[in-house]
Protein backbone atom coordinates (compact mmCIF):
# COMPACT_ATOMS: atom_id res chain seq x y z
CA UNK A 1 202.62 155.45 6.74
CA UNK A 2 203.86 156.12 9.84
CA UNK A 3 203.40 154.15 13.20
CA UNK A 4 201.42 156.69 14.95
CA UNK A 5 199.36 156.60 12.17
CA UNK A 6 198.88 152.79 12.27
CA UNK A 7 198.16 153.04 15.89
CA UNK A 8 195.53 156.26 15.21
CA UNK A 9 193.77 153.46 12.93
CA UNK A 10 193.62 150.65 15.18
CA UNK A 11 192.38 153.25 17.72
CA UNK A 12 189.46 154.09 15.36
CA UNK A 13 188.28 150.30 15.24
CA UNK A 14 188.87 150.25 18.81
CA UNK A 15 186.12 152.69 19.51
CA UNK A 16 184.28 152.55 15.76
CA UNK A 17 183.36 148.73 17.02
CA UNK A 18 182.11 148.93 20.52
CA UNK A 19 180.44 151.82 19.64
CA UNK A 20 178.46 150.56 16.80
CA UNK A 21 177.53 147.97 18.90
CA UNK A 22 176.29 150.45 21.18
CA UNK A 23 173.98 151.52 18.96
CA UNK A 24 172.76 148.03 17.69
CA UNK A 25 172.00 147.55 21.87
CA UNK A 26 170.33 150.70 22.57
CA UNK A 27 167.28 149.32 20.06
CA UNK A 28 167.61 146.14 21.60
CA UNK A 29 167.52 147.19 25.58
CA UNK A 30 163.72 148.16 24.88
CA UNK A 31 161.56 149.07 27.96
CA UNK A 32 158.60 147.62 29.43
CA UNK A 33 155.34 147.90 27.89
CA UNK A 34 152.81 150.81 28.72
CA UNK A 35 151.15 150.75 32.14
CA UNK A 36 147.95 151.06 30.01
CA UNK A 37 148.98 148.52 28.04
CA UNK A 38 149.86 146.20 30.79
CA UNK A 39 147.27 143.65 31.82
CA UNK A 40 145.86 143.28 35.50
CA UNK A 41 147.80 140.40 36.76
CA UNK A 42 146.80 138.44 39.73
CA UNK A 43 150.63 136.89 40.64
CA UNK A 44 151.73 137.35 44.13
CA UNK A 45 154.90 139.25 43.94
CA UNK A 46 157.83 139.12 46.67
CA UNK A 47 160.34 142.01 46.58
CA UNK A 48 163.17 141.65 48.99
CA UNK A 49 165.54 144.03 50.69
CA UNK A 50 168.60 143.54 52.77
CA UNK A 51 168.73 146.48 54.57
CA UNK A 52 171.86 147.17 56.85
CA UNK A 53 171.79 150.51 58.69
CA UNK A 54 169.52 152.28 55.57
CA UNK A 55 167.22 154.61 57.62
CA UNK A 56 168.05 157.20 55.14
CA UNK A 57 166.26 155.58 52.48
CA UNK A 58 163.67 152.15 53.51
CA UNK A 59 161.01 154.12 54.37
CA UNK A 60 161.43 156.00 50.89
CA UNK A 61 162.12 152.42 49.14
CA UNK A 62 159.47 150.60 50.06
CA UNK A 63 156.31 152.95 49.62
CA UNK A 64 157.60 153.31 46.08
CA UNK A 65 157.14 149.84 45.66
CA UNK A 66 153.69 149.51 47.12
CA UNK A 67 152.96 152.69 45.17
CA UNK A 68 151.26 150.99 41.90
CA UNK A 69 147.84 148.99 41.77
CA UNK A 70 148.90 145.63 41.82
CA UNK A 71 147.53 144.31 45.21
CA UNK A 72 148.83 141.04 45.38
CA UNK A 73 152.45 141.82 46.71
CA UNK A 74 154.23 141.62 49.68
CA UNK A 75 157.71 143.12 50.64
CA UNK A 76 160.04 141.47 53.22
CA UNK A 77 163.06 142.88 54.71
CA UNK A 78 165.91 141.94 56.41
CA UNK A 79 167.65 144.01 58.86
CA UNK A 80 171.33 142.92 58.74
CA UNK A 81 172.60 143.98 62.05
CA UNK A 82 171.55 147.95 61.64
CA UNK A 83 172.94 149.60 64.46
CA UNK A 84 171.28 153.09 63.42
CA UNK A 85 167.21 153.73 63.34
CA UNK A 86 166.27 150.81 60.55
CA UNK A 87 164.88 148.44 63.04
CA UNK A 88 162.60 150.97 64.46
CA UNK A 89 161.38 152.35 60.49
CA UNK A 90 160.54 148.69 59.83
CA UNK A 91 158.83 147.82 62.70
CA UNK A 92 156.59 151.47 62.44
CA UNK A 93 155.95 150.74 59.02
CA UNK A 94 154.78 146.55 59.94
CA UNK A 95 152.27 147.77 62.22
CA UNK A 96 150.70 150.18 59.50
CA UNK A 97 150.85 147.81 56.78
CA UNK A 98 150.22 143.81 56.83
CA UNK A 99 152.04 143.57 53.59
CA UNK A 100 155.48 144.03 54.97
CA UNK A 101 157.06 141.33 56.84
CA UNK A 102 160.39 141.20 58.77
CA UNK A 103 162.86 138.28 58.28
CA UNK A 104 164.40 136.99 61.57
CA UNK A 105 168.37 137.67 61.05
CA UNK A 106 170.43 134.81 61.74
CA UNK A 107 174.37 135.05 62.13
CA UNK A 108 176.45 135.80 59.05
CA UNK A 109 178.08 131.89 58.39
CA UNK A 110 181.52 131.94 57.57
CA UNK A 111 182.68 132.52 53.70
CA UNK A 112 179.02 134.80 52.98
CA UNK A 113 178.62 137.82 51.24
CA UNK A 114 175.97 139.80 53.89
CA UNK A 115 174.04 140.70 50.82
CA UNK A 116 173.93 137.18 49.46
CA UNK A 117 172.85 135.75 52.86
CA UNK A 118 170.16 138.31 53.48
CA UNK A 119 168.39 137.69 49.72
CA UNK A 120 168.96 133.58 50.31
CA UNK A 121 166.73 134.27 53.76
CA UNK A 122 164.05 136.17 51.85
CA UNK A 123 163.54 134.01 49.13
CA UNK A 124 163.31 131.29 51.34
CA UNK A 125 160.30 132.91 53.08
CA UNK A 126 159.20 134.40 50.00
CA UNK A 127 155.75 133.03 48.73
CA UNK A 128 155.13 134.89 45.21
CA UNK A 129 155.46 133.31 41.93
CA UNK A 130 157.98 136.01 41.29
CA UNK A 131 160.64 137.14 43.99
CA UNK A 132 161.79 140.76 43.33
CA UNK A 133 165.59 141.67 44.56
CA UNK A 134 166.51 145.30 45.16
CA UNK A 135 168.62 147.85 47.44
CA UNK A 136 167.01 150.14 49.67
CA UNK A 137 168.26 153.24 47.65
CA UNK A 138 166.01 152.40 44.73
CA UNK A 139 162.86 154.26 44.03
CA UNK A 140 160.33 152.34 42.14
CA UNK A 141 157.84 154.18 40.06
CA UNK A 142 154.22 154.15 39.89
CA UNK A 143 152.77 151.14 37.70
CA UNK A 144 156.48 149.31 37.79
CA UNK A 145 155.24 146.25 38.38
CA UNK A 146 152.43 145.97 36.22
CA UNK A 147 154.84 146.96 33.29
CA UNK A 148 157.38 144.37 34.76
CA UNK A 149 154.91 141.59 34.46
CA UNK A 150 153.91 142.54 31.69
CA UNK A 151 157.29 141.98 30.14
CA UNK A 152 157.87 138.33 31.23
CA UNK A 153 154.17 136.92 30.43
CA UNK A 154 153.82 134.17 27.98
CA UNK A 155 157.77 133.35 28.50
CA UNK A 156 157.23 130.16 30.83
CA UNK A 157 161.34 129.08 30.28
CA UNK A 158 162.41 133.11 31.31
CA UNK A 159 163.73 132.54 35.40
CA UNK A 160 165.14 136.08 35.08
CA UNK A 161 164.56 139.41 34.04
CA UNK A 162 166.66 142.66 35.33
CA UNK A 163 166.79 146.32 34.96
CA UNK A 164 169.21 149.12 34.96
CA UNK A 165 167.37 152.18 36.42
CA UNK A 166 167.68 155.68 36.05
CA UNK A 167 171.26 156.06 38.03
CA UNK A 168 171.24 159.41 39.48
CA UNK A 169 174.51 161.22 39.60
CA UNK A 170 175.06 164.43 42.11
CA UNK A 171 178.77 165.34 42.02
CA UNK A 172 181.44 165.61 39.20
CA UNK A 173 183.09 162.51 40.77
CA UNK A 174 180.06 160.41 40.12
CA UNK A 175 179.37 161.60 36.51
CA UNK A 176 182.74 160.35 35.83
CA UNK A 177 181.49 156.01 37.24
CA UNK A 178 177.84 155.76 37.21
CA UNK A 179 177.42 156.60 33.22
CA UNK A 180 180.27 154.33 32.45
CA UNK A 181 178.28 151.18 33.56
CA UNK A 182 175.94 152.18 30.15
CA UNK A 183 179.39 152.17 28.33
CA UNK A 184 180.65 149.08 29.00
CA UNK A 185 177.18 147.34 29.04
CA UNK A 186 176.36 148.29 25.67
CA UNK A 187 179.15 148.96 24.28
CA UNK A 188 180.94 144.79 24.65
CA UNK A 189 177.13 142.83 26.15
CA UNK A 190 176.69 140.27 23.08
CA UNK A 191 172.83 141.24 23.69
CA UNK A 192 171.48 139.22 20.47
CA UNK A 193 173.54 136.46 21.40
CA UNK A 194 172.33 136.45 24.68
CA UNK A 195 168.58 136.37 23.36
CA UNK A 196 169.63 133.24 21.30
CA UNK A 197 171.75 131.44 23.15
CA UNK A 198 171.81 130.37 26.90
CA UNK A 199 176.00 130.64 26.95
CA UNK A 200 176.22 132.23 30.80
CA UNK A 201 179.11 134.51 29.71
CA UNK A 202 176.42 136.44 27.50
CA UNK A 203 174.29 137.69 30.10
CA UNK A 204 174.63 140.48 32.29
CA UNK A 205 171.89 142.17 34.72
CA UNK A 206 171.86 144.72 37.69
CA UNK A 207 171.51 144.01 41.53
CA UNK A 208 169.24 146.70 42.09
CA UNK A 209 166.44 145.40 39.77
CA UNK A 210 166.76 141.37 39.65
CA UNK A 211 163.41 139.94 38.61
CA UNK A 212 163.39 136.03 39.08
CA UNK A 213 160.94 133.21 38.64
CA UNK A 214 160.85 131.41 42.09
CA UNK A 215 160.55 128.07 41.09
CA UNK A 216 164.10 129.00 38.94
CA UNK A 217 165.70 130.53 41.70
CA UNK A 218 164.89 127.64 43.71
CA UNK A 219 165.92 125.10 41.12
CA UNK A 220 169.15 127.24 40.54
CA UNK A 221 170.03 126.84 44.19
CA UNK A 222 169.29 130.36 45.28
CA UNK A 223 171.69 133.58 46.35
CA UNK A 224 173.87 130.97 48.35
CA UNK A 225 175.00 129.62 44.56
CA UNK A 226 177.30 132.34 45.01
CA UNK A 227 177.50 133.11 48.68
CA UNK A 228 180.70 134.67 48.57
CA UNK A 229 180.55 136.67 45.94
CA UNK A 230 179.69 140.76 45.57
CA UNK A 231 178.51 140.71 42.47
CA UNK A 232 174.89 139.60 42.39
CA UNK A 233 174.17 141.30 38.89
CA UNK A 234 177.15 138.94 37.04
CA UNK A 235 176.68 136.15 39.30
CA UNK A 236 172.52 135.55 39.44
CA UNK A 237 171.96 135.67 35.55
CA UNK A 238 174.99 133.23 34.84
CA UNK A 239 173.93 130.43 37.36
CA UNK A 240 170.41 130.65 35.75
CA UNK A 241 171.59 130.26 32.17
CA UNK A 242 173.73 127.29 33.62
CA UNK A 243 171.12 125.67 34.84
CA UNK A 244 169.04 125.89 31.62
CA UNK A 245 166.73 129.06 32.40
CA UNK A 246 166.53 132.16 30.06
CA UNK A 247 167.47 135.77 31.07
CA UNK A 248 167.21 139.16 29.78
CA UNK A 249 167.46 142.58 30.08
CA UNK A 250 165.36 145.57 29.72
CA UNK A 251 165.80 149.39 30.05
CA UNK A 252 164.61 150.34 33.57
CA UNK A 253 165.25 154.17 32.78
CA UNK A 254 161.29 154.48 33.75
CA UNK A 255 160.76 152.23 35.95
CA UNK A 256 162.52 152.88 38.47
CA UNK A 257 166.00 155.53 39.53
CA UNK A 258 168.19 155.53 42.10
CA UNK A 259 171.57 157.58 43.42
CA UNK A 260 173.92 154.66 44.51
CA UNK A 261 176.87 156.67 45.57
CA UNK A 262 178.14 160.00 47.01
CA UNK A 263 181.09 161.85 45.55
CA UNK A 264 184.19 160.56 43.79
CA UNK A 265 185.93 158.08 46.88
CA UNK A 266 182.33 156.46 47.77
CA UNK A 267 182.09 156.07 43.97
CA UNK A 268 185.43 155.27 43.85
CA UNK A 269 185.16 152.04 46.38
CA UNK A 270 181.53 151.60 45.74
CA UNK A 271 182.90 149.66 42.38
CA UNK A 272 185.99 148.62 43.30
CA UNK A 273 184.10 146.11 45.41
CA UNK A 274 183.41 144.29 42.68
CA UNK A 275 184.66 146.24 40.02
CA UNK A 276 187.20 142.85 38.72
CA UNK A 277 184.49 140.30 40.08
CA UNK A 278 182.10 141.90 37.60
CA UNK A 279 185.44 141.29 34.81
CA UNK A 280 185.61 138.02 35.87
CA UNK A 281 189.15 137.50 34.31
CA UNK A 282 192.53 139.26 34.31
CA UNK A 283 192.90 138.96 30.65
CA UNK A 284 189.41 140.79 30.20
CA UNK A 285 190.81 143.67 32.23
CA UNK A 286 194.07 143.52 29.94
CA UNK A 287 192.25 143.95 26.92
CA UNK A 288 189.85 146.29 28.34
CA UNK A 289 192.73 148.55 29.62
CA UNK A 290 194.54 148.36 25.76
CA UNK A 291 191.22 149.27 24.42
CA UNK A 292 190.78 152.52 26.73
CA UNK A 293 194.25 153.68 26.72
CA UNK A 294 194.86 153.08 22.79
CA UNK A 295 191.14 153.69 21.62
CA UNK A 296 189.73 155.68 24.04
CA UNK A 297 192.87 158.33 25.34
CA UNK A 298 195.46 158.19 22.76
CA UNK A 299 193.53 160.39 19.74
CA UNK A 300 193.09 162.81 22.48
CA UNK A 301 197.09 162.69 23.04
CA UNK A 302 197.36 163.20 18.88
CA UNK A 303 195.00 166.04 18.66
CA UNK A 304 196.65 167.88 22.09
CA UNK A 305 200.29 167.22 20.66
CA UNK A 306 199.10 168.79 16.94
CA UNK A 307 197.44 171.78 18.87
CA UNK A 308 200.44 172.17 21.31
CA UNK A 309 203.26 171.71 18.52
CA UNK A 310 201.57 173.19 15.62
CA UNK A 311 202.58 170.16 13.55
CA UNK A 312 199.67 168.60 11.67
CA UNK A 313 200.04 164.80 11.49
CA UNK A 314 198.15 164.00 7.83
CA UNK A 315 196.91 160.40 8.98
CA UNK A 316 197.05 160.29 12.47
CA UNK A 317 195.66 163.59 13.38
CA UNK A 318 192.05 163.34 10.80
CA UNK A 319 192.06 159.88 12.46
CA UNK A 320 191.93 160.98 15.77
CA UNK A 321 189.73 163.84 15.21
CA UNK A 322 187.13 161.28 14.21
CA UNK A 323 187.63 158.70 16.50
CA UNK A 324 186.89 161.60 18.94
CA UNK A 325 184.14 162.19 16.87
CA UNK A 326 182.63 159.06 17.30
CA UNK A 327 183.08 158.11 21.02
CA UNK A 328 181.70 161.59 22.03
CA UNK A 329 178.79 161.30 19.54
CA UNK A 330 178.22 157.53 21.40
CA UNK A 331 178.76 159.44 24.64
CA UNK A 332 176.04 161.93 24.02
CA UNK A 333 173.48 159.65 22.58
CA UNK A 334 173.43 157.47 25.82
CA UNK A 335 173.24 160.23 28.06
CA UNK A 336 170.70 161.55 26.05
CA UNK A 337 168.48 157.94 26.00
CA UNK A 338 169.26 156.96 29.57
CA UNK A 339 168.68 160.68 31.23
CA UNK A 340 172.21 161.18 32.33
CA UNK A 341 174.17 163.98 33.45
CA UNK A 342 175.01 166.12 30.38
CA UNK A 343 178.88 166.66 31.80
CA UNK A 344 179.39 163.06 31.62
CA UNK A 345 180.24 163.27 27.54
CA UNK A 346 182.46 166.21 28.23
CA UNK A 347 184.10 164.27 30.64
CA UNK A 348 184.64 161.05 28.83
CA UNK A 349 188.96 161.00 29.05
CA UNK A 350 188.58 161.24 32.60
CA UNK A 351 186.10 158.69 32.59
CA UNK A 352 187.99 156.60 31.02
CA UNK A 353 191.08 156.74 33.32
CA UNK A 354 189.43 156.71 36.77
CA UNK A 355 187.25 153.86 35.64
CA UNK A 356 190.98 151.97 34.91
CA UNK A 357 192.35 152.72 38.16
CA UNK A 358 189.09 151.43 39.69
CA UNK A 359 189.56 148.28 37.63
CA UNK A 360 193.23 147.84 38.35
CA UNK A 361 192.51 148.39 42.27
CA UNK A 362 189.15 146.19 42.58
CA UNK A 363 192.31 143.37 40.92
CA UNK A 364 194.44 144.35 43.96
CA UNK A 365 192.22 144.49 46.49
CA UNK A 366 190.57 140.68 45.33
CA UNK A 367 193.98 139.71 45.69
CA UNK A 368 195.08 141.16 49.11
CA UNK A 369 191.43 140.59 50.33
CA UNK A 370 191.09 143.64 51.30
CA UNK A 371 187.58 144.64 49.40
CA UNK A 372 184.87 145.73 52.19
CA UNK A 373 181.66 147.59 52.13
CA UNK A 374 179.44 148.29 54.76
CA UNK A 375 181.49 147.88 57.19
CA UNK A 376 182.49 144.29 56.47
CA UNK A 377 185.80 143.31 54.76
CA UNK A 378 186.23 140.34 52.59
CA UNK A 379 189.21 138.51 52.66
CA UNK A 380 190.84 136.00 49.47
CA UNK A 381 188.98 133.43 50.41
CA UNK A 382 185.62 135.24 51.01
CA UNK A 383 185.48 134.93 54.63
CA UNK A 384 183.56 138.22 56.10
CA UNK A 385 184.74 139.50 58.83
């Protein structure tokens, strides 16, 4: 046998693996219960948003979320420093609605995340049994939180329960990111393992859904256990698990949707923020780069050099052909059970490398401190400036 053929069958269990646990995951990321299966709940629920210049979408974001009929909630925002027309669409909708509440901003301390800070504020003036974290380009739909409290009742040890919504793609360039977070959640989360165990590596959630138990996010010491970081959805789950309190995950795909970027370069940098935070390691992103390039790109390189040559390569090229097979049939079945944009299978190769380059420049940025968003820029040391 050949070498190229070795390599086309170490590329098979490359993709044959994470694929089929793909599949195991997409049974196990069920989603909430029925609204009409959902009980009336009388829990006062807190839902938070730091909101730094959104006027485009916290009008939008918050009557989504007061949109159900579960009356006791309340919704408290903090305007980070907007300089555009948020202050004034929070204090129009305050005067319509007692349920919304402003909190006062205080100055960004040295070494915080401006996300971080702004949730640590809210929770602090919070006063529901369960504290709701979001962004202000979420959409929340009707009966969310009845099916949401639905899902942690009778599970007095769960401090935290988060959902990936429906992520809306509107260009090429962000059907080539946004699907991929589906990928690599499903397709490497130890999700049974992170149902049995309370290891913080085996736990993942999203920052636009984070669902947490007060008292545990008091107990765990809050957003400012991770002031300086921009990763929220990594960060948040792990300091729970490490302080003894169970997390999970469920499929948001109903509950809720939302369009986090514009276009390829605001996709582009819109992960790269965080992109290696989320990794955690630089050995991860080694072996998560040999698994694209080998798995994931080179049976595409076999099957374009047999087409282009006219040479047929008896073990490598049926090899490749179904490890193509295989990653596109994953590809299609997630885009098919999480709604998302049918060119995102087609596009898979691509996929693939832009997500690397991402990866590789989130690593490079982290090290030069040069990773900013909103207007802020974080340095090595995670001073904001």
């Amino acid at each position: 046998m050949t070498i190229i053929g070795i390599i086309s069958i170490i590329s098979l269990a490359m993709v044959a693996v994470p694929s089929t646990i793909a599949f195991i995951n997409m049974r196990r990321l069920h989603r909430a219960p029925n609204q009409r299966d959902a009980p009336r709940g009388e829990e006062l629920v807190s839902c938070c948003i730091p909101a730094r210049n959104e006027e485009d979408n916290l009008e939008a974001c918050i009557l989504s979320l007061l949109s159900g009929d579960h009356e006791a909630i309340e919704v408290l925002v903090y305007d980070d420093e907007s300089t555009d027309g948020t202050s004034e669409i929070l204090a129009r909708m305050m005067k319509d609605d007692p349920r919304i509440r402003s909190v006062s901003t205080r100055p960004l301390p040295q070494g915080h995340n401006g996300k971080q800070h702004a949730c640590q504020r809210m929770g602090e003036a919070a006063r529901g049994e369960w504290v709701l974290f979001t962004d202000a380009d979420v959409r929340f739909e009707s009966g969310w939180l009845r099916r949401t409290l639905a899902t942690v009742q009778d599970r007095p040890r769960l401090g935290l329960i988060s959902a990936f919504p429906h992520e809306l793609t509107g260009s090429i360039g962000e059907a080539l990111f946004v699907p991929m977070i589906h990928v690599l959640l499903l397709g490497y989360l130890p999700m049974g393992g992170m149902r049995k165990t309370l290891q913080p590596e085996a736990s993942a959630g999203c920052g636009q859904f984070l669902f947490a138990r007060r008292q545990a996010w008091l107990e765990t010491g809050g957003h400012d256990a991770f002031h300086d970081s921009m990763h929220d959805g990594i960060k948040m789950p792990r300091n729970f698990r490490s302080h003894g309190w169970e997390t999970d995950l469920i499929d948001g795909t109903d509950l809720a949707r939302c369009r986090m970027y514009r276009g390829f370069i605001e996709s582009f940098h819109g992960f790269a923020k965080n992109g290696y935070e989320g990794l955690g390691s630089i050995w991860i992103l080694l072996l998560i780069t040999v698994i694209h390039m080998v798995g994931h790109l080179l049976p595409w390189g076999v099957v374009i050099y047999c087409l282009a040559s006219g040479v047929w390569l008896p073990v490598a090229a049926p090899i490749s052909i179904s490890t193509i097979a295989i990653m596109l049939t994953m590809r299609i079945a997630l885009a098919i059970r999480y709604r998302q944009a049918p060119v995102g299978p087609l596009l898979h190769p691509f996929a693939v490398i832009a997500t690397t380059i991402m990866q590789w420049w989130s690593l490079y940025a982290h090290l030069r401190g040069t990773r900013s968003w909103r207007g802020r820029t974080f340095t090595a040391a995670g001073k904001a400036t």
